[in-house]
PDB file of N, CA and C in Angstrom:
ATOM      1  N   UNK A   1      -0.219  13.297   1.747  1.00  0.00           N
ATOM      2  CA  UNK A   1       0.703  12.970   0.685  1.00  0.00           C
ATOM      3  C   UNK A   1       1.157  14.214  -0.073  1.00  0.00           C
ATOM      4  N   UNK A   2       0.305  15.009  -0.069  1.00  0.00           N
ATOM      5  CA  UNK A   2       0.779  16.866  -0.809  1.00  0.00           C
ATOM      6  C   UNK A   2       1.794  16.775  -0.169  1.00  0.00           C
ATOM      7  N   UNK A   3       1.730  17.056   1.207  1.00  0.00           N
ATOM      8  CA  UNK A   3       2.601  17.631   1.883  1.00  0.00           C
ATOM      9  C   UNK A   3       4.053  16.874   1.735  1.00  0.00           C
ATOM     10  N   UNK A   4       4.205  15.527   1.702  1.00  0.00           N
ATOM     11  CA  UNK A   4       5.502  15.189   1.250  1.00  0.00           C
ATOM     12  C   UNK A   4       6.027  15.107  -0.017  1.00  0.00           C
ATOM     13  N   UNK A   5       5.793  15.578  -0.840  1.00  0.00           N
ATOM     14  CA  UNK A   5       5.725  15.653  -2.643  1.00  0.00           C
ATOM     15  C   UNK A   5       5.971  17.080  -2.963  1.00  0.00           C
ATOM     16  N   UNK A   6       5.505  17.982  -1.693  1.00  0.00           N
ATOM     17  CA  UNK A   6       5.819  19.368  -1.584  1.00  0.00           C
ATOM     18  C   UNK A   6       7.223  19.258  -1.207  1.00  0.00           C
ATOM     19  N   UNK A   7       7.759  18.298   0.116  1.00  0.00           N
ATOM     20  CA  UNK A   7       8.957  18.620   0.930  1.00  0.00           C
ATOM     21  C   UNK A   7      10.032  18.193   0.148  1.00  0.00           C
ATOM     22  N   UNK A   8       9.863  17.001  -0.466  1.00  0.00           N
ATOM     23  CA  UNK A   8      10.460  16.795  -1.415  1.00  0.00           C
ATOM     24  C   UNK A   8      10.768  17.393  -2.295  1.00  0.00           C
ATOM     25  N   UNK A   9      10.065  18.063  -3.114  1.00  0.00           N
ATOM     26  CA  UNK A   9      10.414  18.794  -4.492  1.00  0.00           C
ATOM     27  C   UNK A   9      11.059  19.708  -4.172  1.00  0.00           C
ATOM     28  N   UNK A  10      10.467  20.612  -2.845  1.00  0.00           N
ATOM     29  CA  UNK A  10      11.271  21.737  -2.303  1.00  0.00           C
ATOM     30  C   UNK A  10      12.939  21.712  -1.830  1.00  0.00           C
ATOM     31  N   UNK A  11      12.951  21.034  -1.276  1.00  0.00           N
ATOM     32  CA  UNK A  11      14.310  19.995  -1.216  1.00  0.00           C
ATOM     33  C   UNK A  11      14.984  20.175  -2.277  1.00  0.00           C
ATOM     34  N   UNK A  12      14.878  19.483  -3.321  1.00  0.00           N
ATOM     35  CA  UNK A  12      15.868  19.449  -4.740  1.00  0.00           C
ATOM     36  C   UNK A  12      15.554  20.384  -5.388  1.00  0.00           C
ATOM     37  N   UNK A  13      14.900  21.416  -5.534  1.00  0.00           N
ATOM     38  CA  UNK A  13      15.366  22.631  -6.458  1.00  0.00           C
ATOM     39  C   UNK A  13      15.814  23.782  -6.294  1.00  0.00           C
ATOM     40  N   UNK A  14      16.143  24.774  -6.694  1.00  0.00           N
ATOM     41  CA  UNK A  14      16.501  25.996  -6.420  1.00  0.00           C
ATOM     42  C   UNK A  14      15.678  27.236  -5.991  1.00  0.00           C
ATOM     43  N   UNK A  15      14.828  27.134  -7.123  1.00  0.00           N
ATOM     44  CA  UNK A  15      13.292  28.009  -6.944  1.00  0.00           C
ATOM     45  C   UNK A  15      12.180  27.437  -6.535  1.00  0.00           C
ATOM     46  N   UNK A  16      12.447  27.193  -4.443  1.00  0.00           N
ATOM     47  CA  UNK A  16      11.250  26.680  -4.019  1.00  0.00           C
ATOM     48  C   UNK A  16       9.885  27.295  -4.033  1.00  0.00           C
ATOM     49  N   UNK A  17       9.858  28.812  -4.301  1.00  0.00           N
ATOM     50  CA  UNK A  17       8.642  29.567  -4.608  1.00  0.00           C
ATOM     51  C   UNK A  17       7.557  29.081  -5.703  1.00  0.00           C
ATOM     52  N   UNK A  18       8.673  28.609  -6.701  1.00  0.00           N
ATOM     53  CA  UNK A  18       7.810  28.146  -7.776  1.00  0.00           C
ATOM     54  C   UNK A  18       7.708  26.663  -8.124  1.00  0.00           C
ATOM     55  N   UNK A  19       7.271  25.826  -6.651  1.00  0.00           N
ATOM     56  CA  UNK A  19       7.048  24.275  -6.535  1.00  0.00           C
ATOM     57  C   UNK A  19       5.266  24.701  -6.380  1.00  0.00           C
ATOM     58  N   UNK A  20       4.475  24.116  -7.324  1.00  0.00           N
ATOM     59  CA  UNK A  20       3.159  23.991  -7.304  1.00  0.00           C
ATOM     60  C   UNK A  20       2.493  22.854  -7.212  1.00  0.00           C
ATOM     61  N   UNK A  21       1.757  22.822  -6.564  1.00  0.00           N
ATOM     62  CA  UNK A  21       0.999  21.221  -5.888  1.00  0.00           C
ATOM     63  C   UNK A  21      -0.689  21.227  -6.061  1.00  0.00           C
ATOM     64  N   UNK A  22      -1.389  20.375  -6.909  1.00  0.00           N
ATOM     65  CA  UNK A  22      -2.639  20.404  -6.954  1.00  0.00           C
ATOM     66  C   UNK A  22      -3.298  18.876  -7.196  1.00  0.00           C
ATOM     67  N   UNK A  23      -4.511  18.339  -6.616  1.00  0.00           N
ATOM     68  CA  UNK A  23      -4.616  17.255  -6.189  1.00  0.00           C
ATOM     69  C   UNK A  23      -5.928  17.221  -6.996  1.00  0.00           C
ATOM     70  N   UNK A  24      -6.031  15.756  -7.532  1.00  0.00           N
ATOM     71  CA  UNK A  24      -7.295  15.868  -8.011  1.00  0.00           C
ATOM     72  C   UNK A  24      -7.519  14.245  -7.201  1.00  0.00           C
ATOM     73  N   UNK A  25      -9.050  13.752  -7.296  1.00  0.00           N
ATOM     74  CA  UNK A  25      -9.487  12.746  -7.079  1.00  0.00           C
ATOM     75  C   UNK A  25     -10.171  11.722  -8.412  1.00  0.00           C
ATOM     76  N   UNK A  26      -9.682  10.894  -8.467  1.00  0.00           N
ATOM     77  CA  UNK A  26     -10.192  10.116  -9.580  1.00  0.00           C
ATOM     78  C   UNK A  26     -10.520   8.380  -9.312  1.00  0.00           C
ATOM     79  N   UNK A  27     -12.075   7.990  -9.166  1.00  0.00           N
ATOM     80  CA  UNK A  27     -12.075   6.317  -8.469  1.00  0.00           C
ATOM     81  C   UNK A  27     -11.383   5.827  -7.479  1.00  0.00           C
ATOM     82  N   UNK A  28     -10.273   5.092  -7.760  1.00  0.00           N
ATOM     83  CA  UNK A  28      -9.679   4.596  -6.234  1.00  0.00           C
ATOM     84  C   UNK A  28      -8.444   5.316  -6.040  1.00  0.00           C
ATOM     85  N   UNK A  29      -7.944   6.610  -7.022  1.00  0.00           N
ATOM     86  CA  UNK A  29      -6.854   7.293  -7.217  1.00  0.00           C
ATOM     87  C   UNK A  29      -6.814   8.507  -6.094  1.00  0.00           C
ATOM     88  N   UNK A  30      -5.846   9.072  -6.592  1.00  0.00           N
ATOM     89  CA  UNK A  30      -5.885  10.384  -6.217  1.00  0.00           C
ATOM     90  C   UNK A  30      -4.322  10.927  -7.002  1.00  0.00           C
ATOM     91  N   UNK A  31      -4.477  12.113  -8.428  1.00  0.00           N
ATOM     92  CA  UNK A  31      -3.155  12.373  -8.989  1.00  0.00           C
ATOM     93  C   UNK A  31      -2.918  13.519  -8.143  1.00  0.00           C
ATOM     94  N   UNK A  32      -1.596  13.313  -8.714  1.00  0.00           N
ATOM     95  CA  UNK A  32      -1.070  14.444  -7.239  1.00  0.00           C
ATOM     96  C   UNK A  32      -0.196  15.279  -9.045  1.00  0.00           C
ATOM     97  N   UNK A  33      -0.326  16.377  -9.212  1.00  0.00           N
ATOM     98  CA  UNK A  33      -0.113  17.201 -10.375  1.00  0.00           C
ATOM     99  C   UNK A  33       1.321  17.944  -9.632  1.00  0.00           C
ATOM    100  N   UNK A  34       2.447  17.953  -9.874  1.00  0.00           N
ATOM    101  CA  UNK A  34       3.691  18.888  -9.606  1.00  0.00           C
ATOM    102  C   UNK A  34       4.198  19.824 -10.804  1.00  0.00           C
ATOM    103  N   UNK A  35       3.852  21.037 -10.197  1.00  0.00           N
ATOM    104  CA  UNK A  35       4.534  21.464 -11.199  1.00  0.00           C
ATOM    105  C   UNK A  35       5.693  22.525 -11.092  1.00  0.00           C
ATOM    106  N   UNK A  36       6.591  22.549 -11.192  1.00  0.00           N
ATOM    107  CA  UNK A  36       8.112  23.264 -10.746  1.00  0.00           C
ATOM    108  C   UNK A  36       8.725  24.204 -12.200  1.00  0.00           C
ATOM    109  N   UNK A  37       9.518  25.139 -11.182  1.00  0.00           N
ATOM    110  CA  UNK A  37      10.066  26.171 -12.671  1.00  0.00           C
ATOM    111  C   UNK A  37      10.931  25.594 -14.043  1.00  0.00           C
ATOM    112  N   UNK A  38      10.992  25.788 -14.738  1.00  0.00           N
ATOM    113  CA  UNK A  38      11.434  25.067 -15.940  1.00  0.00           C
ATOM    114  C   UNK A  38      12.799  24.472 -16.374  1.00  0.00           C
ATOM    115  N   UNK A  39      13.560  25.338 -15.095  1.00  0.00           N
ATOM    116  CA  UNK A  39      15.049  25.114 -15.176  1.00  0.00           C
ATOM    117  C   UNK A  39      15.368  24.432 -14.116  1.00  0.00           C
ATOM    118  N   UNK A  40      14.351  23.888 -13.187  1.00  0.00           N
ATOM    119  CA  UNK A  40      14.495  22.834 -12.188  1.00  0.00           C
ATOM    120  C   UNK A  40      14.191  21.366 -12.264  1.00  0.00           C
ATOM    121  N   UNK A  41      13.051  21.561 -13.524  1.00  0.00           N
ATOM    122  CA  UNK A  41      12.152  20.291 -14.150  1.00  0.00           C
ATOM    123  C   UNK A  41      13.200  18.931 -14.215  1.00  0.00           C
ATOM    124  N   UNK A  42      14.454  19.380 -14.601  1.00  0.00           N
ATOM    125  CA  UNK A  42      15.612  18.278 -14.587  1.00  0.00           C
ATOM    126  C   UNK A  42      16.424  17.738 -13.152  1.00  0.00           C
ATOM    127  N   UNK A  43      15.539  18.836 -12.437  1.00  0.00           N
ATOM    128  CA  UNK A  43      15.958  18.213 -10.803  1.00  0.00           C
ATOM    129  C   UNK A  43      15.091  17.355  -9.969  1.00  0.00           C
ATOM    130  N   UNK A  44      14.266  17.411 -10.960  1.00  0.00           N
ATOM    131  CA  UNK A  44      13.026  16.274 -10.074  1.00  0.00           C
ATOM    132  C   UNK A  44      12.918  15.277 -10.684  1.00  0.00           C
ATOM    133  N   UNK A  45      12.821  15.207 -11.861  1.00  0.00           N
ATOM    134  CA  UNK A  45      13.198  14.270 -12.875  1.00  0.00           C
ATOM    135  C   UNK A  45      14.220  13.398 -12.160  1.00  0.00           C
ATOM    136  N   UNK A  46      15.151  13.729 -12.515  1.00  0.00           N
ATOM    137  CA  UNK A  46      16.665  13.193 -12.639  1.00  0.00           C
ATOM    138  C   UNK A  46      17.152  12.471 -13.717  1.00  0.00           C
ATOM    139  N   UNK A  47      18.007  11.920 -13.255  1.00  0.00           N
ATOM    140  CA  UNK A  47      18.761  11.179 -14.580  1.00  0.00           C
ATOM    141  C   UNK A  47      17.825   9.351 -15.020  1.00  0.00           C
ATOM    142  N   UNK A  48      17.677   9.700 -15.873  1.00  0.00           N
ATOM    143  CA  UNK A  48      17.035   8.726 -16.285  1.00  0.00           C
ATOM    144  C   UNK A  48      15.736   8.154 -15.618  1.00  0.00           C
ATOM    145  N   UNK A  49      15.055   8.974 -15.063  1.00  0.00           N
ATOM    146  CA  UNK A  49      13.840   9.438 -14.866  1.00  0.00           C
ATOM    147  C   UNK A  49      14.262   8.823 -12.906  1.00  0.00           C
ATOM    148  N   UNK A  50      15.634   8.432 -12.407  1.00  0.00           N
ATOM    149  CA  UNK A  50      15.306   8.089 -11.145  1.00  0.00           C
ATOM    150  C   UNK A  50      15.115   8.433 -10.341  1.00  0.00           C
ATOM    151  N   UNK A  51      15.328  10.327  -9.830  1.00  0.00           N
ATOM    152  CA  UNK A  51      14.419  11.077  -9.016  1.00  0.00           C
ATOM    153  C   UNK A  51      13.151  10.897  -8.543  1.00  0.00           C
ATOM    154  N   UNK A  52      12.402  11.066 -10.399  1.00  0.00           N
ATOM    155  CA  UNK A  52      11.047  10.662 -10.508  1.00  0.00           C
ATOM    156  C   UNK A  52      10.227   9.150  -9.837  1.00  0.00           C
ATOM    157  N   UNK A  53      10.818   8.281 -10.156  1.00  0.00           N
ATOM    158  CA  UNK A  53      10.488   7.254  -9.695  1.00  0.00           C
ATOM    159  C   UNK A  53      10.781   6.702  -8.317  1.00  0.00           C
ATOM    160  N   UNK A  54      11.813   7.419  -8.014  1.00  0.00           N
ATOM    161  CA  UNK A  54      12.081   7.394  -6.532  1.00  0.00           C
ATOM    162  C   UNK A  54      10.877   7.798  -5.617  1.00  0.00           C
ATOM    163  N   UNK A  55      10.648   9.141  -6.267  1.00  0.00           N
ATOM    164  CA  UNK A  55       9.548   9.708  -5.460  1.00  0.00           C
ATOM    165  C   UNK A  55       8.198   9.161  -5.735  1.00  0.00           C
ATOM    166  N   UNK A  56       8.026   8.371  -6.475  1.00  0.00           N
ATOM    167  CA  UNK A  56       6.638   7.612  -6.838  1.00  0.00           C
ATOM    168  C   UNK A  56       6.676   6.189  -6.080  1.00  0.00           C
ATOM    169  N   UNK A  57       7.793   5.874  -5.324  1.00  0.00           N
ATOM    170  CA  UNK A  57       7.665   4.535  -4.749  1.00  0.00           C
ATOM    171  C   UNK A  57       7.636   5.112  -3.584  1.00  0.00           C
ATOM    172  N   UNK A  58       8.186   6.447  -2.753  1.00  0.00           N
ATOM    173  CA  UNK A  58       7.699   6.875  -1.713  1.00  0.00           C
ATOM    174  C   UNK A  58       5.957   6.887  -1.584  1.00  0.00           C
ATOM    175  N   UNK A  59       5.347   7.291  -2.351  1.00  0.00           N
ATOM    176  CA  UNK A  59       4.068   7.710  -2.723  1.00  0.00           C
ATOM    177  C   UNK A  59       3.543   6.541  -2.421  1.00  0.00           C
ATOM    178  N   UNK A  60       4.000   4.998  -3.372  1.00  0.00           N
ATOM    179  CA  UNK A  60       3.536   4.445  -3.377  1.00  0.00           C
ATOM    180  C   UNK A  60       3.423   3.143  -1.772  1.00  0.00           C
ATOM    181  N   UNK A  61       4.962   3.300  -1.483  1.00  0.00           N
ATOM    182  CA  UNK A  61       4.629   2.730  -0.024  1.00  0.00           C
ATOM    183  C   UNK A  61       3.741   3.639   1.071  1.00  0.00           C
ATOM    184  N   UNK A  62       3.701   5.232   1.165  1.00  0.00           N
ATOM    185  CA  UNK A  62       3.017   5.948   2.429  1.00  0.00           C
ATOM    186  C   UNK A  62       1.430   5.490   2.245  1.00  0.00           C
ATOM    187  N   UNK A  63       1.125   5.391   0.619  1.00  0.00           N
ATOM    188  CA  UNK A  63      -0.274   5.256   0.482  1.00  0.00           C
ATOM    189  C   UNK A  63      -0.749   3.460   0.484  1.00  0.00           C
ATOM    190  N   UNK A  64       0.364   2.716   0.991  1.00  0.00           N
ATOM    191  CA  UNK A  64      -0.150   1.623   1.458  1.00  0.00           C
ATOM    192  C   UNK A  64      -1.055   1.293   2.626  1.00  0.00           C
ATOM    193  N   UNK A  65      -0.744   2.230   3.413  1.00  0.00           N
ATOM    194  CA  UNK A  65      -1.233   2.477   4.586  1.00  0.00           C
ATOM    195  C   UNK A  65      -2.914   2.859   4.625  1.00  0.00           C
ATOM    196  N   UNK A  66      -2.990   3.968   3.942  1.00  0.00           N
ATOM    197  CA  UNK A  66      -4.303   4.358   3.657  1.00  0.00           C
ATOM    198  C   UNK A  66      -4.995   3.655   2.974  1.00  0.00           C
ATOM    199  N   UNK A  67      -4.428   2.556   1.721  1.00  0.00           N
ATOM    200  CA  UNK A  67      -5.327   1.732   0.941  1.00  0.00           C
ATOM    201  C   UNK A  67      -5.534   2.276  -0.030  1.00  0.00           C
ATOM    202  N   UNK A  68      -4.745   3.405  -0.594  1.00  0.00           N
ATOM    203  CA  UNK A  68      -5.085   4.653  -1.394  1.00  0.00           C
ATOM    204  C   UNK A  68      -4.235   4.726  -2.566  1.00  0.00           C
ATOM    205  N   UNK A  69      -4.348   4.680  -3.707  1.00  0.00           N
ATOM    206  CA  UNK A  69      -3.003   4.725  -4.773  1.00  0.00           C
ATOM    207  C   UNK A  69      -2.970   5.891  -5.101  1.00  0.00           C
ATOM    208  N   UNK A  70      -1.943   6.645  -5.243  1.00  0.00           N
ATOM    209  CA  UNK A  70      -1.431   7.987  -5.501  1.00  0.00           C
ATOM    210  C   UNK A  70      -0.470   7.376  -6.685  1.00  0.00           C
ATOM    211  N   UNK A  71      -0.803   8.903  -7.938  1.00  0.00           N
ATOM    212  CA  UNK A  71      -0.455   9.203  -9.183  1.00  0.00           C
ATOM    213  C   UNK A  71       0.269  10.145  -9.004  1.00  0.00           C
ATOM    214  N   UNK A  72       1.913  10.234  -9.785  1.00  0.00           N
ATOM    215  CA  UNK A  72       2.601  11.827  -9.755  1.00  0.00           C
ATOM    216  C   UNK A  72       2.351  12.120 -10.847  1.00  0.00           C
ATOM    217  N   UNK A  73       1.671  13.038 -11.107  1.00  0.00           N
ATOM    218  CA  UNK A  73       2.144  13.539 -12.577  1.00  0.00           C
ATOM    219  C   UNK A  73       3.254  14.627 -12.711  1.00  0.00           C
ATOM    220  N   UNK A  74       3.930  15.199 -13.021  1.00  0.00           N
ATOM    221  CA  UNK A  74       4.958  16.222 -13.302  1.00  0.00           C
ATOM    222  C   UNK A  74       5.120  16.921 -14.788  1.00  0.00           C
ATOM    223  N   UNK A  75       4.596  18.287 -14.740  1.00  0.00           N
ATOM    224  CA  UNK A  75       3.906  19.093 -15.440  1.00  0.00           C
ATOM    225  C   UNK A  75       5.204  19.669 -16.265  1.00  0.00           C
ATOM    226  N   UNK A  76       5.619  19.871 -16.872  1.00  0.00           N
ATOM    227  CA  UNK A  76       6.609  20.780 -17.810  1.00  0.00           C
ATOM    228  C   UNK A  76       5.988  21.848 -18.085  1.00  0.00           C
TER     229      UNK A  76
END
């Protein structure tokens, strides 16, 4: 799941160098932490948060599979 939350983010911004990805484990979770350069933060986002949520229902159907719920958080 990094890996598509990576391809993704990398995808929509400008400064793919500075797309950062760190995973923590929590009970039946797992947050997935993004954090991107400051003048891109509005490209992952999007408008009215639907980028964001777009990419959290990806998350949330791949990790149907595994049985696994995945968290985005997105870091400013």
């Amino acid at each position: 799941m990094k890996e598509l939350v990576e391809f993704v983010a990398k995808s929509l911004v400008d400064d793919a160098d500075a797309v950062s990805i760190r995973t923590h484990e929590r009970d039946q979770a797992t947050i997935i932490e993004l954090e991107v350069a400051p003048n891109d933060l509005g490209k992952v986002i999007g408008r009215q948060g639907r980028t964001a949520r777009a990419i959290r229902t990806l998350l949330t159907a791949a990790g149907q599979k595994s049985r696994r719920r995945y968290i985005l958080d997105i870091l400013d």
